[in-house]
PDB file of N, CA and C in Angstrom:
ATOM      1  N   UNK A   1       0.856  -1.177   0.000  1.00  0.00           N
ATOM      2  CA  UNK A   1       0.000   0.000   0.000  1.00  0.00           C
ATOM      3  C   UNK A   1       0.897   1.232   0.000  1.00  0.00           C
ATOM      4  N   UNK A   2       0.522   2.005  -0.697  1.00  0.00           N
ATOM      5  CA  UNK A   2       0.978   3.294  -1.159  1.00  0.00           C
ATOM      6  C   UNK A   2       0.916   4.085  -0.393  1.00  0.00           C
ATOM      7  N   UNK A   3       1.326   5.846   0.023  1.00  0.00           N
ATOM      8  CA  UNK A   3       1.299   6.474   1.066  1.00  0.00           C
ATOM      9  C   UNK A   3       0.162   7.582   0.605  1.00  0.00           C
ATOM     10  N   UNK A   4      -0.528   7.208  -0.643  1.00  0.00           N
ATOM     11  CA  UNK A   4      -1.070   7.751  -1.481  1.00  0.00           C
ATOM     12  C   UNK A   4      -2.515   7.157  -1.608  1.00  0.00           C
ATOM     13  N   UNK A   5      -2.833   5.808  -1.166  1.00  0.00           N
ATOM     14  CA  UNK A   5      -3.823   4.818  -1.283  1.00  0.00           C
ATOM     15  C   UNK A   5      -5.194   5.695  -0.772  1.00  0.00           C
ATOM     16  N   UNK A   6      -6.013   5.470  -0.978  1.00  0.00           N
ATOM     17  CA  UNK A   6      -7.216   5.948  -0.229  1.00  0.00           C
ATOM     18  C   UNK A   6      -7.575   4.945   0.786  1.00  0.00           C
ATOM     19  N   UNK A   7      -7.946   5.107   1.988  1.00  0.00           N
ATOM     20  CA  UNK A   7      -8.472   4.363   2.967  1.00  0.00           C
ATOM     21  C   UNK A   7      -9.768   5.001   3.137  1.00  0.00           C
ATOM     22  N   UNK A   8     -10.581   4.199   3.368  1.00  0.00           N
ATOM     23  CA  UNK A   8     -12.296   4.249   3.262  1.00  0.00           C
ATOM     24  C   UNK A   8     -11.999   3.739   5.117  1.00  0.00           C
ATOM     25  N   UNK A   9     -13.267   4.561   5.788  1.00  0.00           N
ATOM     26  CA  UNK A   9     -13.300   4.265   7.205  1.00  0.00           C
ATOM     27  C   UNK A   9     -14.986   3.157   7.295  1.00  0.00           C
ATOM     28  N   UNK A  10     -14.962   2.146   7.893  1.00  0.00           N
ATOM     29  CA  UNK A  10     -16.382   1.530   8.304  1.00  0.00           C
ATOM     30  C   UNK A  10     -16.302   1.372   9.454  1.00  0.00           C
ATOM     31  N   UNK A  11     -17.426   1.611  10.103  1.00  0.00           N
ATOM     32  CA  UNK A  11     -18.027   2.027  11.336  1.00  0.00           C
ATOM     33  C   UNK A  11     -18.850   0.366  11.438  1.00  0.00           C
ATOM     34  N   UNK A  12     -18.254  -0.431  12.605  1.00  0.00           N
ATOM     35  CA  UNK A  12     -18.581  -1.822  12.583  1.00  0.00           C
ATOM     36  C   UNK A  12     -19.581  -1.986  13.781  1.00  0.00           C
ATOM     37  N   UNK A  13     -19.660  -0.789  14.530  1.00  0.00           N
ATOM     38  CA  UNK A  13     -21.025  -0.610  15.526  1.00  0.00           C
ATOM     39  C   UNK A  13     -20.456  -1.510  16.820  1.00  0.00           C
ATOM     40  N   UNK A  14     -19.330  -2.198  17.282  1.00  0.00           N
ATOM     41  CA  UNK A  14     -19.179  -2.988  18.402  1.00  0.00           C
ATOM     42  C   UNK A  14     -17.602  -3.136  18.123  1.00  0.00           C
ATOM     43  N   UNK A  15     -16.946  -3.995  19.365  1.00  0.00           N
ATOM     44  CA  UNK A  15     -15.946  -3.925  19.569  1.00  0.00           C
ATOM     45  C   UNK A  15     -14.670  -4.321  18.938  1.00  0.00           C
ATOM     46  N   UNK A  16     -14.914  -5.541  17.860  1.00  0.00           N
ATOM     47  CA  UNK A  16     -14.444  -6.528  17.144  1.00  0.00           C
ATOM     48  C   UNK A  16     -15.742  -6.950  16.518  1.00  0.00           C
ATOM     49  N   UNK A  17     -14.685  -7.665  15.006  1.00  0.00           N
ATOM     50  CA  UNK A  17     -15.144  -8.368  13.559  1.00  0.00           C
ATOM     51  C   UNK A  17     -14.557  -8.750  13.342  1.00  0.00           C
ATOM     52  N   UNK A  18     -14.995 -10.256  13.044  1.00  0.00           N
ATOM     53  CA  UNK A  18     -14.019 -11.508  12.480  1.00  0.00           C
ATOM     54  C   UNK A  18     -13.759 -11.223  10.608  1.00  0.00           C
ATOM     55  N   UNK A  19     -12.467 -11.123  10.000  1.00  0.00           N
ATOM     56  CA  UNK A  19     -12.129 -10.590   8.749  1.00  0.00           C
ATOM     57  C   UNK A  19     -12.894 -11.054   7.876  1.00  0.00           C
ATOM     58  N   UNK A  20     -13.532 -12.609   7.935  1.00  0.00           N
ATOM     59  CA  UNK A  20     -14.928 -13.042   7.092  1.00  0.00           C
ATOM     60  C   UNK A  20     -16.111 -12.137   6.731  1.00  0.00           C
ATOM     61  N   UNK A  21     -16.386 -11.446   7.734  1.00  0.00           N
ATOM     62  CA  UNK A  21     -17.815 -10.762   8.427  1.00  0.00           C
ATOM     63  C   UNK A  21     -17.438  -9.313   7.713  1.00  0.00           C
ATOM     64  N   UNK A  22     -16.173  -9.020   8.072  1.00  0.00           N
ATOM     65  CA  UNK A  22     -15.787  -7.257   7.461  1.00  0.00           C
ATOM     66  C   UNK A  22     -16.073  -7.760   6.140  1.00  0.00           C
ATOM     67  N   UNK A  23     -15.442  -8.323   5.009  1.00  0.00           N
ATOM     68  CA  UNK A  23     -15.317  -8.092   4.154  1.00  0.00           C
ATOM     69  C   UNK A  23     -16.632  -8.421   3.564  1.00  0.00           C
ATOM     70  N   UNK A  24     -17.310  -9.038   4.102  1.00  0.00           N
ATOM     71  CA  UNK A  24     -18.776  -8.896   3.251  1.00  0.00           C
ATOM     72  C   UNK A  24     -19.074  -7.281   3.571  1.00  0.00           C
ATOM     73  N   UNK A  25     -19.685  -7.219   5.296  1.00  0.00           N
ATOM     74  CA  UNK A  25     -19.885  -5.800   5.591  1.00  0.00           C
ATOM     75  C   UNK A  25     -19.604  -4.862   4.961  1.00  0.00           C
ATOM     76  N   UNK A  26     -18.127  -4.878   4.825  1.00  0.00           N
ATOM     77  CA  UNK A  26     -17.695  -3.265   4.318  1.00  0.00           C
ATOM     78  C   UNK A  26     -17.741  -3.739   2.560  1.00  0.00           C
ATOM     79  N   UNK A  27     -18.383  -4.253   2.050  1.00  0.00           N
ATOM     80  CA  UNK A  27     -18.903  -4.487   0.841  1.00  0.00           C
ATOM     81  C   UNK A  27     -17.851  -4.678   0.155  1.00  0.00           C
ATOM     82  N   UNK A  28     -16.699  -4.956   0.000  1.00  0.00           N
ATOM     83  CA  UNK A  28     -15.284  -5.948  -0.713  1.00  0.00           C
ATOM     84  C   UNK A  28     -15.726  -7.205  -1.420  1.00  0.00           C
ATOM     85  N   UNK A  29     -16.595  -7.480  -0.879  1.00  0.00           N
ATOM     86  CA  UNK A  29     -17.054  -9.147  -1.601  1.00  0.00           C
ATOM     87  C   UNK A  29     -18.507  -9.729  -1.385  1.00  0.00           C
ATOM     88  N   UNK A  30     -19.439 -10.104  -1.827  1.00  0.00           N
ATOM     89  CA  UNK A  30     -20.340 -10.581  -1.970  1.00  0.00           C
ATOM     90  C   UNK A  30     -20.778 -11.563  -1.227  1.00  0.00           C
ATOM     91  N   UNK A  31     -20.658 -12.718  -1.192  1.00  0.00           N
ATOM     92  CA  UNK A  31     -20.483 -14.116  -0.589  1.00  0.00           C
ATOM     93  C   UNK A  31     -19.698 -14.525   0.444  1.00  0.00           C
ATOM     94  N   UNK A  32     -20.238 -15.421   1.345  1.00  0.00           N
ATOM     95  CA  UNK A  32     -19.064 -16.227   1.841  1.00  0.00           C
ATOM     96  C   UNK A  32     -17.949 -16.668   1.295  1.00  0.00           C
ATOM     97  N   UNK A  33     -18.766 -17.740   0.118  1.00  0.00           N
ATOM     98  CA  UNK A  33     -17.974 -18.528  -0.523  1.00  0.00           C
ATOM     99  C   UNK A  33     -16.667 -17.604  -1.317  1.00  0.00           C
ATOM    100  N   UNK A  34     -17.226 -16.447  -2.082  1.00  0.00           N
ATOM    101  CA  UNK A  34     -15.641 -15.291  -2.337  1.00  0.00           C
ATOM    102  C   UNK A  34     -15.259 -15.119  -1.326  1.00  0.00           C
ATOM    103  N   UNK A  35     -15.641 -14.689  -0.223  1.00  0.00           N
ATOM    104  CA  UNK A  35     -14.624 -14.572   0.978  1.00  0.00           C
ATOM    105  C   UNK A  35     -13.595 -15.471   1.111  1.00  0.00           C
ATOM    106  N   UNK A  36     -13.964 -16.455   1.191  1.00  0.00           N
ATOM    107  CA  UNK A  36     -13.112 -17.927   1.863  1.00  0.00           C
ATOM    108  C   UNK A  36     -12.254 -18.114   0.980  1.00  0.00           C
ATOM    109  N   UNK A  37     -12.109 -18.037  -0.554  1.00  0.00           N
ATOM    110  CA  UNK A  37     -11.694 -18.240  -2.043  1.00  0.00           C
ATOM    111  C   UNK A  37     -10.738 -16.814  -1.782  1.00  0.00           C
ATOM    112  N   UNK A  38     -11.153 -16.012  -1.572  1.00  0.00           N
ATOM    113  CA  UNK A  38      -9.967 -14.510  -1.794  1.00  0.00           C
ATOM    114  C   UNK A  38      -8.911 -15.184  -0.424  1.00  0.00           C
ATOM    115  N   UNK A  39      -9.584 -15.065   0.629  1.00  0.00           N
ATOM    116  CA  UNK A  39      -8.632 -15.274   2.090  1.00  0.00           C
ATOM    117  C   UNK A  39      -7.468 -16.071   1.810  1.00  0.00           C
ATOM    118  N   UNK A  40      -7.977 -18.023   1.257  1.00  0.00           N
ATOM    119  CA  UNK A  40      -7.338 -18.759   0.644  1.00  0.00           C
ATOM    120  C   UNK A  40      -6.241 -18.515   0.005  1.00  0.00           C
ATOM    121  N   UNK A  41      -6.693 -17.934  -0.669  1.00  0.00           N
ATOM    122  CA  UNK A  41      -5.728 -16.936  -2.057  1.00  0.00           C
ATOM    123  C   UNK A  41      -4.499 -16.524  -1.292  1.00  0.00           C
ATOM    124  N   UNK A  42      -4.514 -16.020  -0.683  1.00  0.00           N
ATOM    125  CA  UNK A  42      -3.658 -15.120  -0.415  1.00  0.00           C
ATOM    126  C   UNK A  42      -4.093 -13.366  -0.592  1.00  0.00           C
ATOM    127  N   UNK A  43      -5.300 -13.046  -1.229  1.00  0.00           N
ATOM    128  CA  UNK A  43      -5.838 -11.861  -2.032  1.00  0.00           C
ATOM    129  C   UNK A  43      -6.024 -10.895  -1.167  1.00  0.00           C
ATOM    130  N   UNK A  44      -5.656 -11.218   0.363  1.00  0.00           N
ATOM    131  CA  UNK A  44      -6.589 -10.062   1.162  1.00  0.00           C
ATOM    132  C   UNK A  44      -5.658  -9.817   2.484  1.00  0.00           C
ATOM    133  N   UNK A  45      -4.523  -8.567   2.503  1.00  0.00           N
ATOM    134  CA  UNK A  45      -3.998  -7.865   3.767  1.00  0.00           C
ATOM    135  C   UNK A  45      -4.815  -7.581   4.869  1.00  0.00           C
ATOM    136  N   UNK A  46      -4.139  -7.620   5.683  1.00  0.00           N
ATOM    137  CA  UNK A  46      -4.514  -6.632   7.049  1.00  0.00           C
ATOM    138  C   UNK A  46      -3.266  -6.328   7.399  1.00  0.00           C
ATOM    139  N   UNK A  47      -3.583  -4.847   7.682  1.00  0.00           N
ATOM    140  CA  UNK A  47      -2.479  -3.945   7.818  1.00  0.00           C
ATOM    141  C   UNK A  47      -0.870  -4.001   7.407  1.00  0.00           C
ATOM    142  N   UNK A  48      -1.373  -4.494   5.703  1.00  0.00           N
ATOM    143  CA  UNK A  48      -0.444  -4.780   5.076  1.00  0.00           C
ATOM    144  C   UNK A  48       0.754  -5.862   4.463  1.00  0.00           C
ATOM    145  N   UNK A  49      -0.101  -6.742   5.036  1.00  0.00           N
ATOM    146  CA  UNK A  49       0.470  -7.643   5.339  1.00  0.00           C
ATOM    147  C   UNK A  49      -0.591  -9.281   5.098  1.00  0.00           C
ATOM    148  N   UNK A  50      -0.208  -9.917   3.993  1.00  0.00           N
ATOM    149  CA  UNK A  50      -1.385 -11.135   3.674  1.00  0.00           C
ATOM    150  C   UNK A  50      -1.930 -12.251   5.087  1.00  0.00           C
ATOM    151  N   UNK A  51      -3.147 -12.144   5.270  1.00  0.00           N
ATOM    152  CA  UNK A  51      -3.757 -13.033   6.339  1.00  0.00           C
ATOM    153  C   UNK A  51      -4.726 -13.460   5.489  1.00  0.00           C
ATOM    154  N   UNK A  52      -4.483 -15.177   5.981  1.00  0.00           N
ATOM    155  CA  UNK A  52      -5.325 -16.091   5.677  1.00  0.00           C
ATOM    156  C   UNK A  52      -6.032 -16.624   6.274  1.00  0.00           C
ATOM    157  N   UNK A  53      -6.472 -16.035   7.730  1.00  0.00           N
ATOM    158  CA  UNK A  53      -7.650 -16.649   8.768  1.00  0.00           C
ATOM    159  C   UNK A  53      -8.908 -15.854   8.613  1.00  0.00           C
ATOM    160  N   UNK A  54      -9.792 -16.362   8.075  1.00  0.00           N
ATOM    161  CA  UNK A  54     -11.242 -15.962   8.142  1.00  0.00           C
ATOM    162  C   UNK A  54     -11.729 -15.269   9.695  1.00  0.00           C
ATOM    163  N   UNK A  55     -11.395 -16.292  10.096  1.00  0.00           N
ATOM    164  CA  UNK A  55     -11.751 -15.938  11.897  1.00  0.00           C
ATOM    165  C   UNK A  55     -11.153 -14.924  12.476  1.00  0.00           C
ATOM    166  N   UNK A  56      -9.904 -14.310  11.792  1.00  0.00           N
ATOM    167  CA  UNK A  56      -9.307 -13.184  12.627  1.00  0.00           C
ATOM    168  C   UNK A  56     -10.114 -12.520  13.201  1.00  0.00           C
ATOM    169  N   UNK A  57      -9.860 -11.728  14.355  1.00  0.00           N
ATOM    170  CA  UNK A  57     -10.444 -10.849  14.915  1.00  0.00           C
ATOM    171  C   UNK A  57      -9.523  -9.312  14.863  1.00  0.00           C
ATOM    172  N   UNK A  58     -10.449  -8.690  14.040  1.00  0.00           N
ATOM    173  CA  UNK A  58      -9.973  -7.413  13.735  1.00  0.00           C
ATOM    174  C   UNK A  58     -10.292  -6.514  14.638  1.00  0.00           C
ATOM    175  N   UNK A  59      -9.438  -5.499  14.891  1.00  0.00           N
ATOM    176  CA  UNK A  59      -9.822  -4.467  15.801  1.00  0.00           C
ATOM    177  C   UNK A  59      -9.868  -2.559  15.268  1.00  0.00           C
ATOM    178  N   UNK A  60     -10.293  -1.952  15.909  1.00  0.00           N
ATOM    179  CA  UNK A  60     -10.338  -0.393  15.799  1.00  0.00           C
ATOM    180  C   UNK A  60      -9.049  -0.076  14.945  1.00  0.00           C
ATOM    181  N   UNK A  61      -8.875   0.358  13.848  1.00  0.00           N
ATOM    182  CA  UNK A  61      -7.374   1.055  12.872  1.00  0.00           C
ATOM    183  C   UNK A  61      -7.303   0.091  12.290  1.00  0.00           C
ATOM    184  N   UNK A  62      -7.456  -1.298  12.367  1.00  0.00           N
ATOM    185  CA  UNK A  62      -6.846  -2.198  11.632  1.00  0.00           C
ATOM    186  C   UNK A  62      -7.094  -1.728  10.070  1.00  0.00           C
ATOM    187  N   UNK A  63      -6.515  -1.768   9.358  1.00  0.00           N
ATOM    188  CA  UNK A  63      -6.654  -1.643   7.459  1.00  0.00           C
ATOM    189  C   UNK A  63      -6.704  -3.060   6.813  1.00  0.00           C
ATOM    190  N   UNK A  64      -7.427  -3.154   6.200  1.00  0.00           N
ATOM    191  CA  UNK A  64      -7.762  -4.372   5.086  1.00  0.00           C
ATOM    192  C   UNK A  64      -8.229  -3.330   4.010  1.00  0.00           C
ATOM    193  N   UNK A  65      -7.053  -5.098   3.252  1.00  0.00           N
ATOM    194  CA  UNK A  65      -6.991  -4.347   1.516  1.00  0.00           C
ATOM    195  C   UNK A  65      -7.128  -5.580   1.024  1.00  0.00           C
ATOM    196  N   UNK A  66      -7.834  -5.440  -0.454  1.00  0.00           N
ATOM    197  CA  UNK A  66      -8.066  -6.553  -1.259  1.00  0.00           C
ATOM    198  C   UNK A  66      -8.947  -5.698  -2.554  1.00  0.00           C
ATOM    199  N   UNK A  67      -8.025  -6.355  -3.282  1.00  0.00           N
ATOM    200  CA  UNK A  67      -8.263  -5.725  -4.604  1.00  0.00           C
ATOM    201  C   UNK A  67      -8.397  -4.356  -5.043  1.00  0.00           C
ATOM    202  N   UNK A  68      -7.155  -3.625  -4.926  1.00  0.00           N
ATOM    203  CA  UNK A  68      -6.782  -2.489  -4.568  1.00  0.00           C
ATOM    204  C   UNK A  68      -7.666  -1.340  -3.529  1.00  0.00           C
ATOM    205  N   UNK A  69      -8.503  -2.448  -2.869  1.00  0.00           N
ATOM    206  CA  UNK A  69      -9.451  -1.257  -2.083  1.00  0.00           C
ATOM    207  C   UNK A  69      -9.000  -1.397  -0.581  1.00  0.00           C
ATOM    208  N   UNK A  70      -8.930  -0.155  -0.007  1.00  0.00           N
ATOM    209  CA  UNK A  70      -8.240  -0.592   1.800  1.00  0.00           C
ATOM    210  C   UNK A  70      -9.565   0.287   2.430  1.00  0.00           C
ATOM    211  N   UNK A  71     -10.035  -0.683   3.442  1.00  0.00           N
ATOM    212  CA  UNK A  71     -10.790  -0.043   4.453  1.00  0.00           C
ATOM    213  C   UNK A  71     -10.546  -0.275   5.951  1.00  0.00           C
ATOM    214  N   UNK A  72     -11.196   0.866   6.374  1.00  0.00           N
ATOM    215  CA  UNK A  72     -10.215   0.788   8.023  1.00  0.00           C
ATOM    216  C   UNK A  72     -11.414   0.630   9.188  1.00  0.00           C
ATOM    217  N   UNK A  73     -10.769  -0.729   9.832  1.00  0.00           N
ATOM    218  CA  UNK A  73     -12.212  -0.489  11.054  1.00  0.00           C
ATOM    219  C   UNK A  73     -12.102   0.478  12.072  1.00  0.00           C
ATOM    220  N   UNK A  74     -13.193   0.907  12.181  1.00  0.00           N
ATOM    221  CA  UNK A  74     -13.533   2.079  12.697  1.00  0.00           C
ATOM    222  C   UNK A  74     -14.740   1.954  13.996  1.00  0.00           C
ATOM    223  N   UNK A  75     -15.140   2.624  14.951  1.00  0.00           N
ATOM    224  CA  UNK A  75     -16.167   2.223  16.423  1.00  0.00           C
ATOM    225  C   UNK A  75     -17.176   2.673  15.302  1.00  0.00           C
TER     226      UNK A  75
END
């Protein structure tokens, strides 16, 4: 990610979101089944860095990017 990238903020309403759950939420992907298929992949950072656990538990700042789009969880 660029120092230039746009980061989009989503407001996840509670304390933690498992990276499955964001990326439908913050509208990155459609389906479960793309979820699980991008994660797999390798297709999808958090905070820069490729994670492949669905289950992560993301927190407040964290950035996820996938497919040149980065969004940041937010309260």
């Amino acid at each position: 990610m660029t120092n230039s990238a746009r980061i989009d903020d989503v407001s996840i309403g509670g304390e933690s979101i498992r990276l499955g759950q964001f990326l439908k939420f913050a509208g990155l992907l459609d389906t479960g089944g793309d979820v699980k298929e991008a994660i797999i992949d390798g297709y999808v950072t958090v905070n820069g860095e490729v994670d492949r656990r669905r289950g992560r538990q993301l927190q407040f700042g964290d950035v996820v990017g996938f497919s040149g789009h980065h969004v940041r969880v937010c309260a």
